[in-house]
Each structure stands twice: as C-alpha cells, then as structure tokens.
Protein backbone atom coordinates (compact mmCIF):
# COMPACT_ATOMS: atom_id res chain seq x y z
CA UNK A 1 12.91 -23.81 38.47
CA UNK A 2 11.70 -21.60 35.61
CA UNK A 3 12.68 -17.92 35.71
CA UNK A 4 8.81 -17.35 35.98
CA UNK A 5 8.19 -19.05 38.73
CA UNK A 6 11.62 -17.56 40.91
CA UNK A 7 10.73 -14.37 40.21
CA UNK A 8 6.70 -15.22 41.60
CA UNK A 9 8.27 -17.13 44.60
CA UNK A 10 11.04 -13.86 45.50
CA UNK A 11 8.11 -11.23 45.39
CA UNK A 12 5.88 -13.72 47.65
CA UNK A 13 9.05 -13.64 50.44
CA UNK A 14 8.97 -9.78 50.04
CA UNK A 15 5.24 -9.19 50.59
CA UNK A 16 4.86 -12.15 53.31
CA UNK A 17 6.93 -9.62 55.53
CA UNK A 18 4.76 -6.69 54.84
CA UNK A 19 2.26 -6.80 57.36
CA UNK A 20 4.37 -7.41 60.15
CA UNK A 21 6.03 -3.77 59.39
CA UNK A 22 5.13 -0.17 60.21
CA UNK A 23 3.86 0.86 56.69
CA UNK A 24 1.70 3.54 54.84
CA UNK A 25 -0.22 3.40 51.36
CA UNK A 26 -1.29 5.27 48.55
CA UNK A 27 0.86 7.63 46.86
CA UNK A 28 0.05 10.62 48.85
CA UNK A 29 1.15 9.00 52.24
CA UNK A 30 4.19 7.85 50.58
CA UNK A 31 5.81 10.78 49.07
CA UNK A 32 5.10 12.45 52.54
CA UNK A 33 7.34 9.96 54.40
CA UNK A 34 9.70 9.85 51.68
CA UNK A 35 10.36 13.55 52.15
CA UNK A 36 10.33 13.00 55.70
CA UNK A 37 13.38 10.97 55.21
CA UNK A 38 11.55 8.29 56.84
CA UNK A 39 11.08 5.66 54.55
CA UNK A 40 12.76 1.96 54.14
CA UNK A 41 11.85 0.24 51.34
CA UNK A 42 9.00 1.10 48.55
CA UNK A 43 6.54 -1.03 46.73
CA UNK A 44 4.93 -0.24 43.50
CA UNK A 45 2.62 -1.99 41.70
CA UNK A 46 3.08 -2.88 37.83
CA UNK A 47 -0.20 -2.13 36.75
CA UNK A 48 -0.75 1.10 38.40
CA UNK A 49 -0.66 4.17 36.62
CA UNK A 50 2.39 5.51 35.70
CA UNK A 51 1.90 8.75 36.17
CA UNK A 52 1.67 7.61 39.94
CA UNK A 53 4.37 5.03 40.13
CA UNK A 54 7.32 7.04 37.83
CA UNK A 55 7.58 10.39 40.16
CA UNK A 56 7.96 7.88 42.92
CA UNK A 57 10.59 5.85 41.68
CA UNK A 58 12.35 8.59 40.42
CA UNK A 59 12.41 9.95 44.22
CA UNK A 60 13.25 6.58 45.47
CA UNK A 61 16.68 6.70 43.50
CA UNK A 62 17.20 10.62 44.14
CA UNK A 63 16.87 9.51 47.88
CA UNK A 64 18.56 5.95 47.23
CA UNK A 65 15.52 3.90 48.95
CA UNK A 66 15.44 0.66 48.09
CA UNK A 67 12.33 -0.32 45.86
CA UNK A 68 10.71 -3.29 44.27
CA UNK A 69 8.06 -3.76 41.57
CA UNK A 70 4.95 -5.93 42.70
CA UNK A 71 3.11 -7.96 40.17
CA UNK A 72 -0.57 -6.11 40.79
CA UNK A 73 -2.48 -3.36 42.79
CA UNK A 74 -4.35 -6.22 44.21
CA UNK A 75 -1.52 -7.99 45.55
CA UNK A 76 -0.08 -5.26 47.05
CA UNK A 77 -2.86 -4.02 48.56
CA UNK A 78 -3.75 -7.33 49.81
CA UNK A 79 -0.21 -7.43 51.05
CA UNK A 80 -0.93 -4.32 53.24
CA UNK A 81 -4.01 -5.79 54.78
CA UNK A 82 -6.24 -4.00 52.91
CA UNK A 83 -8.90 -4.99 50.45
CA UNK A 84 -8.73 -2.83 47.66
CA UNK A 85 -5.67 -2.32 45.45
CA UNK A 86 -2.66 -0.19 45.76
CA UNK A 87 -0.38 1.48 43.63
CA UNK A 88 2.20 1.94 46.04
CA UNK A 89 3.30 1.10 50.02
CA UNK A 90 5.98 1.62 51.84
CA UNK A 91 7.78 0.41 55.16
CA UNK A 92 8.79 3.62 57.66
CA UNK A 93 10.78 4.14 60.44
C-alpha cells in the first residue's frame, strides 16, 4: 500500500468515530472547552485558515491534547454531521 493511500485510509478510521462522540465545532466552541480543560482530542482541517488553526494547535501542545490534521474543511465538517465545512472539532468530556 502506497504511503498515499495509508495515510487516506488512517484519517478515514479517525473521522468514522466522530459522530458517535460528544463533540463541538468551530473555533470559538473549541478554545472554550479547551480552556475548560475539557477537551480529548482536536481536529483541524488543512485548508483552513491558519490564522484559525495555528493558535489552536499551539494550545493543544501547551495543554498536551492530542490532535490530528484532517485533509479538508469539508471532510471534517461532514465528519461532524454537518453540511458545511469546518476548520476545527473537537471530542469533550
């Protein structure tokens, strides 16, 4: 299997669980929870802005959350059950 194609496959298995979960979206929502302290994991989405993605990930590793890069907004977004895009989610407590 092509590098390619593992790394499509691994961030399918991630999202599949997504909707199943207690989770909030947009940025806004997230950095609330994340200051909460009650956040578990964090998705971002590659082609959002940076200027929304980098403070978050930079609070993800200041609060050592676990997070993972998603290919597109409209992945994630569809990932959340939602039909617009999405620059970032996260699963809570």
């Amino acid at each position: 299997m092509d590098t390619q194609n593992y790394a499509k496959n691994a961030e399918s298995a991630i999202l599949a669980g997504l909707p199943r979960q207690k989770i909030v979206v947009g940025a806004k929502q997230l950095r609330k929870a994340l200051d909460s302290g009650r956040v578990r994991q964090v998705y971002l989405a590659r082609n959002a802005d940076p200027a929304i993605t980098e403070p978050i990930e930079a609070l993800c590793r200041q609060s050592r959350v676990e997070y993972f890069w998603i290919r597109s907004m409209q992945d994630l977004g569809k990932a959340c059950g939602i039909e617009v895009g999405a620059a970032a989610a996260a699963v809570v407590n």
